[in-house]
N, C-alpha and C. Protein backbone atom coordinates (compact mmCIF):
# COMPACT_ATOMS: atom_id res chain seq x y z
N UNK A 1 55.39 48.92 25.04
CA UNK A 1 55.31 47.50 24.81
C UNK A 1 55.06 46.77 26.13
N UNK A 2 55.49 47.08 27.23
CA UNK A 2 55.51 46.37 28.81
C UNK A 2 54.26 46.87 28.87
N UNK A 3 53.66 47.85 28.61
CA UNK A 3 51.74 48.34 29.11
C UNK A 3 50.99 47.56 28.45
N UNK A 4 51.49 47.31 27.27
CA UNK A 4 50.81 46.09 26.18
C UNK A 4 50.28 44.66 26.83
N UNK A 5 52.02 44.05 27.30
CA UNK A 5 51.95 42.87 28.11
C UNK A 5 51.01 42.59 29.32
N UNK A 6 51.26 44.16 30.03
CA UNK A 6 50.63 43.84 31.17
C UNK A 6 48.86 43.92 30.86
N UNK A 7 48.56 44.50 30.17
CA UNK A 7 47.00 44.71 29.88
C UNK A 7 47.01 43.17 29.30
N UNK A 8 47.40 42.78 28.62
CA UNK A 8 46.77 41.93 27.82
C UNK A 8 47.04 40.49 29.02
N UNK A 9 47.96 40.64 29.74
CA UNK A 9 48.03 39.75 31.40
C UNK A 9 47.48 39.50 31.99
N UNK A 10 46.97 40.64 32.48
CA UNK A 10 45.65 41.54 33.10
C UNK A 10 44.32 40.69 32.92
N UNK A 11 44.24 40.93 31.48
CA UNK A 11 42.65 40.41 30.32
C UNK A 11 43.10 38.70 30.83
N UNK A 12 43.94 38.22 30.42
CA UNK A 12 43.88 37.17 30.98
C UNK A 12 43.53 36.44 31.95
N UNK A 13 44.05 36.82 32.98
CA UNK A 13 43.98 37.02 34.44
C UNK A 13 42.61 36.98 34.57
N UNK A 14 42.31 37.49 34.46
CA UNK A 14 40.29 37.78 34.48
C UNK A 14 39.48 37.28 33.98
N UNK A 15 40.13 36.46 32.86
CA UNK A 15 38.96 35.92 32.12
C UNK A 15 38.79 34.63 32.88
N UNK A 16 40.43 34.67 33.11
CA UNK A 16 40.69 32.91 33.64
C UNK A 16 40.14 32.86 35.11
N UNK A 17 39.80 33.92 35.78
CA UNK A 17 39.13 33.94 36.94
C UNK A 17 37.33 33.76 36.91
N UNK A 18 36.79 34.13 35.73
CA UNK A 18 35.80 34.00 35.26
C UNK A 18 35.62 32.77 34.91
N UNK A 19 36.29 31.83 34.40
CA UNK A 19 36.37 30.73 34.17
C UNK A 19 36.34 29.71 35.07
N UNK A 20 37.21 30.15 35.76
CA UNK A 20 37.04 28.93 37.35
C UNK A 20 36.00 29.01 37.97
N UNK A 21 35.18 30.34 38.09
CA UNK A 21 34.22 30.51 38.85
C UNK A 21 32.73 29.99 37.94
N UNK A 22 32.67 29.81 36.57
CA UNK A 22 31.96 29.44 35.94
C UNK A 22 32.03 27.70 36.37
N UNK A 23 33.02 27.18 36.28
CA UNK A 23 33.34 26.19 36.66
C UNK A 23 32.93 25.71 37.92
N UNK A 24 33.56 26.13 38.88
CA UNK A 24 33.10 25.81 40.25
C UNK A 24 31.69 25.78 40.04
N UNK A 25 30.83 26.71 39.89
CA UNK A 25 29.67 26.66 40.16
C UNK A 25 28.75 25.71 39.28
N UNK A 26 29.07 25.62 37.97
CA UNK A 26 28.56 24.28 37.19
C UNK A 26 28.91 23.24 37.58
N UNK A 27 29.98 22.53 38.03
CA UNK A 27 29.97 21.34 38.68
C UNK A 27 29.68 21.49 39.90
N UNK A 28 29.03 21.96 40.97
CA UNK A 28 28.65 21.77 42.22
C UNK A 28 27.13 21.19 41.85
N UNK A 29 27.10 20.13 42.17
CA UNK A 29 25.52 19.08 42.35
C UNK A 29 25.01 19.61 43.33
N UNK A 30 23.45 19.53 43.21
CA UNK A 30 22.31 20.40 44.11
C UNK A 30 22.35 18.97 45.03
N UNK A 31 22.06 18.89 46.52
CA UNK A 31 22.21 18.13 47.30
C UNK A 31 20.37 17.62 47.36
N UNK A 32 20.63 16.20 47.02
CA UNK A 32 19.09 15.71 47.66
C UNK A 32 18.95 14.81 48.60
N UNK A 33 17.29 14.67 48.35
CA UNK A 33 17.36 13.32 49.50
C UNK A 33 16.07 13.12 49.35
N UNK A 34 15.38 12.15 50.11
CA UNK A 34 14.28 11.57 50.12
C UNK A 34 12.45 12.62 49.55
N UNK A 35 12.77 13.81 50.39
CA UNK A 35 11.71 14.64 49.93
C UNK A 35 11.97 15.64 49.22
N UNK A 36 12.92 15.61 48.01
CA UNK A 36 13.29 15.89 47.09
C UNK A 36 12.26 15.25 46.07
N UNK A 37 12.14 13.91 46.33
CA UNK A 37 11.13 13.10 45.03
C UNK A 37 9.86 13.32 45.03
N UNK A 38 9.12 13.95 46.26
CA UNK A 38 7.59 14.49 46.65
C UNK A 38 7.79 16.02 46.17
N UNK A 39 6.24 15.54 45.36
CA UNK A 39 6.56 17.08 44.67
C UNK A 39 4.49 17.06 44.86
N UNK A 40 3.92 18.49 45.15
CA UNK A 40 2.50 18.67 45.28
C UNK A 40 2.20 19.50 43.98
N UNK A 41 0.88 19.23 43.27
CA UNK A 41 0.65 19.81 42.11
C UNK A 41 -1.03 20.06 42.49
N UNK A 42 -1.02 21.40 41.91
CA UNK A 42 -2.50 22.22 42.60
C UNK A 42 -3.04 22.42 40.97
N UNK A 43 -4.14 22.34 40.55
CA UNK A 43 -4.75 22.69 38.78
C UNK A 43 -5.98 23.16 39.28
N UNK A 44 -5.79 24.38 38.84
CA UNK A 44 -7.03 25.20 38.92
C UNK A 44 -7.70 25.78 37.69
N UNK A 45 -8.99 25.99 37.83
CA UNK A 45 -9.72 26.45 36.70
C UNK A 45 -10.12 27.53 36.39
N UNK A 46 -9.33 28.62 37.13
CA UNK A 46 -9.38 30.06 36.94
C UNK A 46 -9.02 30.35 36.15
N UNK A 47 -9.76 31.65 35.25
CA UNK A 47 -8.80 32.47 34.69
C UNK A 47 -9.09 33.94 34.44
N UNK A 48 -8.23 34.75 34.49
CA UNK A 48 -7.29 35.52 35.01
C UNK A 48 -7.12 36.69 33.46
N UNK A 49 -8.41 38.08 33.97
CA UNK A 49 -8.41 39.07 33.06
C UNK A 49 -7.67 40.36 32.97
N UNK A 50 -6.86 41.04 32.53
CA UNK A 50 -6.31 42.11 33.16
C UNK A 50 -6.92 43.08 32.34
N UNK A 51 -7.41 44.34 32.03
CA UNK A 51 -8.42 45.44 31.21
C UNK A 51 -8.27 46.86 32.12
N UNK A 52 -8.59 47.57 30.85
CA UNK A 52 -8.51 49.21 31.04
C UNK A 52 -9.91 49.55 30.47
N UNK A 53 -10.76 50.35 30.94
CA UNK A 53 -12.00 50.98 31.04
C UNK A 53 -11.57 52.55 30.29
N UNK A 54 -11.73 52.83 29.15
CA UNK A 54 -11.65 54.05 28.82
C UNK A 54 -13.34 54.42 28.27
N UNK A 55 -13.43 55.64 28.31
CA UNK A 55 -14.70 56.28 28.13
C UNK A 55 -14.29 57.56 27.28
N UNK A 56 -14.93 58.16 26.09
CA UNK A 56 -15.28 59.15 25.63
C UNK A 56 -15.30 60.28 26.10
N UNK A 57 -15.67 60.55 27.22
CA UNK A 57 -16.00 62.14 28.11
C UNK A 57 -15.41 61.77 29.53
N UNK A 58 -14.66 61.09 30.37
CA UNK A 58 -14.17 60.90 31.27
C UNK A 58 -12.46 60.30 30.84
N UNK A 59 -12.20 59.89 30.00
CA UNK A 59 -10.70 59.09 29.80
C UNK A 59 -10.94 57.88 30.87
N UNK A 60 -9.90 57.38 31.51
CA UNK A 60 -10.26 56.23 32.56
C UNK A 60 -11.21 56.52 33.31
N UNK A 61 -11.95 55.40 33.40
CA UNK A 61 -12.75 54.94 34.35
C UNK A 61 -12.60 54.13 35.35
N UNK A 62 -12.16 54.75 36.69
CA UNK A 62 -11.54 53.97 37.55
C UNK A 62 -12.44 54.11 39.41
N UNK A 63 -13.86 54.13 38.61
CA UNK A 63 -14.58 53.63 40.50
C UNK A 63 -15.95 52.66 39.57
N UNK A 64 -15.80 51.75 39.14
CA UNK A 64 -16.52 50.60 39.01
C UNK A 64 -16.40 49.47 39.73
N UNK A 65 -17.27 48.75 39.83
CA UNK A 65 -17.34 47.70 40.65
C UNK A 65 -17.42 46.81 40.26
N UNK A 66 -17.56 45.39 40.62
CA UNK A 66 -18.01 44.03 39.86
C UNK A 66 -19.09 43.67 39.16
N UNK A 67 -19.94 44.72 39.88
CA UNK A 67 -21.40 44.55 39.65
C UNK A 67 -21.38 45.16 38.24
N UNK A 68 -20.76 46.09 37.87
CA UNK A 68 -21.03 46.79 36.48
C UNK A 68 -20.34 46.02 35.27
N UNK A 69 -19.73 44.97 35.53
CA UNK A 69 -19.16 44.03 34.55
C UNK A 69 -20.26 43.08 34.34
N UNK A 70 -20.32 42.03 32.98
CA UNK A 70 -20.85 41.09 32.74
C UNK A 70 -19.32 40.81 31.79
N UNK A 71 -19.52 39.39 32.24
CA UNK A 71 -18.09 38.52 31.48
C UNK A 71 -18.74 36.98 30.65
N UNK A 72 -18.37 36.83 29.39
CA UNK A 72 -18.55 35.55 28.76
C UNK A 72 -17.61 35.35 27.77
N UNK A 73 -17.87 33.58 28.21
CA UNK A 73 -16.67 32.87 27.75
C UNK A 73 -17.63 32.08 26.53
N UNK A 74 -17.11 32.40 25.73
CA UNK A 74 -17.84 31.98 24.72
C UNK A 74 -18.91 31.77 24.39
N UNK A 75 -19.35 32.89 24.64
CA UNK A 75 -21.10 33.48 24.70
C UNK A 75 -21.97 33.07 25.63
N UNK A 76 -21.07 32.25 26.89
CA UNK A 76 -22.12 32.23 28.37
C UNK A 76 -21.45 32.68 28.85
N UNK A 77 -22.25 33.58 30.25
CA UNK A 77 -22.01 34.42 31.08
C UNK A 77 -21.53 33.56 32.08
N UNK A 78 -20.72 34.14 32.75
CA UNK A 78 -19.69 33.96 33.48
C UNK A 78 -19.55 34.42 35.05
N UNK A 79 -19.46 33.39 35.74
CA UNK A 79 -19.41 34.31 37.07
C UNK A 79 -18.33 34.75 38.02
N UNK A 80 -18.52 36.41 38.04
CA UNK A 80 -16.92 36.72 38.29
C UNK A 80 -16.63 36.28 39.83
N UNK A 81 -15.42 35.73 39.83
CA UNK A 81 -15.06 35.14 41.21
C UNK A 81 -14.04 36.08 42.21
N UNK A 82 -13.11 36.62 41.38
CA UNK A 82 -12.41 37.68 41.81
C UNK A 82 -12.16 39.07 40.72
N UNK A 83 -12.34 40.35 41.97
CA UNK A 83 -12.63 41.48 40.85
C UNK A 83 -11.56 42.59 41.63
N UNK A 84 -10.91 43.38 41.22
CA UNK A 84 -9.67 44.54 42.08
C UNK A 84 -9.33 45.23 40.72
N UNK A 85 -9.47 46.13 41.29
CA UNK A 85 -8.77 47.60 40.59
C UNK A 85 -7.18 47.85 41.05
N UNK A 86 -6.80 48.38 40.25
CA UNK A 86 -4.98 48.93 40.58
C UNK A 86 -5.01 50.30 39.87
N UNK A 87 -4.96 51.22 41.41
CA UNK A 87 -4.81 52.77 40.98
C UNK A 87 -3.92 53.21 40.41
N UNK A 88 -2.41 52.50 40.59
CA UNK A 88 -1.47 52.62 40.17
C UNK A 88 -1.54 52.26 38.61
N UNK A 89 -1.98 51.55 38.24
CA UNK A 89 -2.02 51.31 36.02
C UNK A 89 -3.51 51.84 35.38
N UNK A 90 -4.55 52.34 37.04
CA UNK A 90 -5.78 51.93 35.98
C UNK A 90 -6.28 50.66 35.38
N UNK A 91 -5.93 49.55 35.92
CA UNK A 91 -5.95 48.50 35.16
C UNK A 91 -7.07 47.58 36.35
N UNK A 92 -8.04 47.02 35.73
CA UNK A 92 -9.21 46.43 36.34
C UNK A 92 -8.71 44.76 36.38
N UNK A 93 -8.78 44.18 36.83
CA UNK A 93 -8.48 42.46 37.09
C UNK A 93 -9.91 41.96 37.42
N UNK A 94 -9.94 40.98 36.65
CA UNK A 94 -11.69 39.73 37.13
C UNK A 94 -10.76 38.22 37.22
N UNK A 95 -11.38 37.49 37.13
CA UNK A 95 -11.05 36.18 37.34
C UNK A 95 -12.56 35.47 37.21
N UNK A 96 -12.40 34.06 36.82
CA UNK A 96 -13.67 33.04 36.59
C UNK A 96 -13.19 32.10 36.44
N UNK A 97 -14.21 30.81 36.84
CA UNK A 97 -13.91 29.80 36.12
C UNK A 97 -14.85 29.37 35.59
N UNK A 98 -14.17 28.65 34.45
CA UNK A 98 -14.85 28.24 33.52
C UNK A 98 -16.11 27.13 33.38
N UNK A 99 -17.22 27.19 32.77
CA UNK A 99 -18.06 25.94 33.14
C UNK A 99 -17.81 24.80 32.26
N UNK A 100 -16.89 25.27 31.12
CA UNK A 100 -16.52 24.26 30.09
C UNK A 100 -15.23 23.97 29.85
N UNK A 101 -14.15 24.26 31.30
CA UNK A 101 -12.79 23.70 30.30
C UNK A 101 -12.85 22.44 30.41
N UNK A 102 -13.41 21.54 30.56
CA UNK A 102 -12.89 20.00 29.68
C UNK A 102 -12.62 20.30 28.66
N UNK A 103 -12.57 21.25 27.46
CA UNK A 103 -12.53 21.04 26.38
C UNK A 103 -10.40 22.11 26.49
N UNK A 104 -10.02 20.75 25.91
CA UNK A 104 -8.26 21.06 25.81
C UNK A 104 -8.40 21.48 24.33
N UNK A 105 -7.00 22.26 24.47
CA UNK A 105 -6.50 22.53 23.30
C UNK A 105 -7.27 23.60 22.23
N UNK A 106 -8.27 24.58 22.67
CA UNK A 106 -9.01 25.27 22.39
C UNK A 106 -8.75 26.75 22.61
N UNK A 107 -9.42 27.73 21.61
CA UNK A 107 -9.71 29.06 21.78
C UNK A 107 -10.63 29.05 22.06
N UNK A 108 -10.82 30.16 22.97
CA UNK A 108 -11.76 30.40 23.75
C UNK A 108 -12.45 32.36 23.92
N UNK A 109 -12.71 32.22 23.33
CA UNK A 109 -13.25 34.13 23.07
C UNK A 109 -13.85 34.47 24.68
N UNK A 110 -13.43 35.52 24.88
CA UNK A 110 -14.57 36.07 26.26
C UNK A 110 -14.59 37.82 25.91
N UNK A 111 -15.57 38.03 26.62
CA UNK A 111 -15.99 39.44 25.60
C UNK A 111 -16.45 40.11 27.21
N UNK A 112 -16.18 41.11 27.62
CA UNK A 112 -15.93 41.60 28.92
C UNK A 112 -17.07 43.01 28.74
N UNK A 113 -18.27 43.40 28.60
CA UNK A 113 -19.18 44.13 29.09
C UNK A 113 -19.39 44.95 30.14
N UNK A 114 -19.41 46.25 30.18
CA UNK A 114 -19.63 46.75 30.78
C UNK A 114 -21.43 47.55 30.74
N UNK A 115 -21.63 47.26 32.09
CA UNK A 115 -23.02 47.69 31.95
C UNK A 115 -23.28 48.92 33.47
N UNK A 116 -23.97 49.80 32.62
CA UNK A 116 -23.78 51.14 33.46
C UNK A 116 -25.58 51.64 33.64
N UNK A 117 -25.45 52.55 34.31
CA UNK A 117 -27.55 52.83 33.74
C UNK A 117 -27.36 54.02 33.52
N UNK A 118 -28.17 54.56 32.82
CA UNK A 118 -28.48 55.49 31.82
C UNK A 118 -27.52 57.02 31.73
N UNK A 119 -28.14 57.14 32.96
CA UNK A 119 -27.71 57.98 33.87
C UNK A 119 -26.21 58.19 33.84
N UNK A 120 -25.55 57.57 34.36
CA UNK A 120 -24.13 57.28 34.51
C UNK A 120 -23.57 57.51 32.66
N UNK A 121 -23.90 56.34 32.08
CA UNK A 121 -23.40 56.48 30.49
C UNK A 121 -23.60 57.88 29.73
N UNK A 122 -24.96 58.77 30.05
CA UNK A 122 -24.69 59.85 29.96
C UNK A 122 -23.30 60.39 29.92
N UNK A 123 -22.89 60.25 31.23
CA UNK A 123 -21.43 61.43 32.29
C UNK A 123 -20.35 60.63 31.56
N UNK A 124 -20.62 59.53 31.24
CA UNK A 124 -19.28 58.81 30.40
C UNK A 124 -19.05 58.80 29.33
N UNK A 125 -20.18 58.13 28.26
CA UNK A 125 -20.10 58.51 27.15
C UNK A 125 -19.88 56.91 26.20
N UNK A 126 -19.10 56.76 25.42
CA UNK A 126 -18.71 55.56 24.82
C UNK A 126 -18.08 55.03 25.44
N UNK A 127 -17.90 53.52 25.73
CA UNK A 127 -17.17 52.76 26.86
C UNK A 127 -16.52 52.01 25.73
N UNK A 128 -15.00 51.60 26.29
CA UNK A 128 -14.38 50.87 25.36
C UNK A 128 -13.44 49.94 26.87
N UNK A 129 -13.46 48.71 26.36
CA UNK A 129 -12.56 47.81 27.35
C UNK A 129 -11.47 47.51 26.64
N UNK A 130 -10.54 47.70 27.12
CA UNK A 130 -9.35 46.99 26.28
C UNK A 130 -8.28 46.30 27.00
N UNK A 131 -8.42 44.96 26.54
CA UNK A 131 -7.62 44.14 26.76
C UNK A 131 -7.15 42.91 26.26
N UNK A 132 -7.37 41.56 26.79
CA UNK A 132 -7.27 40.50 25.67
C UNK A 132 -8.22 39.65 25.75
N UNK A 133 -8.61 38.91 24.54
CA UNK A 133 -9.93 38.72 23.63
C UNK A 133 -9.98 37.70 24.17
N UNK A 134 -9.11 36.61 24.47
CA UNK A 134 -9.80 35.52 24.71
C UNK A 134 -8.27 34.48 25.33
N UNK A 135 -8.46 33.20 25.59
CA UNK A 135 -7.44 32.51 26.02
C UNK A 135 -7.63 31.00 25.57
N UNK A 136 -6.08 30.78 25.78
CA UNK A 136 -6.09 29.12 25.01
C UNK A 136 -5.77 28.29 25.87
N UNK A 137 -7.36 27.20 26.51
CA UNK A 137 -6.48 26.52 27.11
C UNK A 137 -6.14 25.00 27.08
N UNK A 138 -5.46 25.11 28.05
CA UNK A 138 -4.16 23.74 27.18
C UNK A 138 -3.69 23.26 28.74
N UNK A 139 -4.91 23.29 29.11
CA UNK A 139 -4.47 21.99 30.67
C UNK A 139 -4.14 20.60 30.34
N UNK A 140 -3.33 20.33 30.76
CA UNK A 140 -2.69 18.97 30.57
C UNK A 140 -3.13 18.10 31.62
């Protein structure tokens, strides 16, 4: 019965220490001041592809370049602005911006091409990109 008390003392003890410290730290106010109220806001018109290159007779395809992509955003071509591979996922990254986001609140399809010559598609085989289809944007 006294091991009872003391555990269940114990549980107390701890919770109620959990408690103060929840406390303390919710009422402590973040300290400001004048350049607290300046705030800088950057809007950019990039956007931002992440894709895997699989092939038929090779599995990943991982020494392409920028040049072997063609990118469109809703059936115009697109010019890629930034392009990097990651050896570590296999995973290809592009970037563009867009010639039409004025238009808010929209889907937007982009369809990511790969173009190889003859030669090459031979050694590869069926090319498949996979990643995501398209983006919604919603600049405010």
């Amino acid at each position: 019965m006294k091991f009872q008390i003391k555990l269940f003392l114990s549980g107390l003890l701890i919770l109620a220490s959990f408690a103060a410290l929840k406390a303390q730290v919710s009422n402590t106010a973040p300290a400001t001041n004048d350049e607290d109220e300046i705030g800088c806001g950057l809007v950019t018109d990039l956007v931002n592809f992440n894709f895997l290159v699989w092939s038929s007779k090779k599995g990943h395809l991982n020494d392409l370049t920028a040049k072997d992509f063609v990118v469109f955003d809703d059936k115009e071509k697109q010019e890629i602005e930034f392009f990097q591979f990651d050896k570590s996922t296999n995973q290809y990254s592009i970037a563009f911006s867009p010639q039409d986001f004025i238009v808010h609140n929209q889907w937007h399809e982009v369809k990511i091409e790969v173009k190889l010559t003859a030669e090459k598609m031979k050694e590869t085989g069926k090319i498949l990109v996979i990643g995501q289809n398209g983006y919604f944007s919603n600049r405010f």
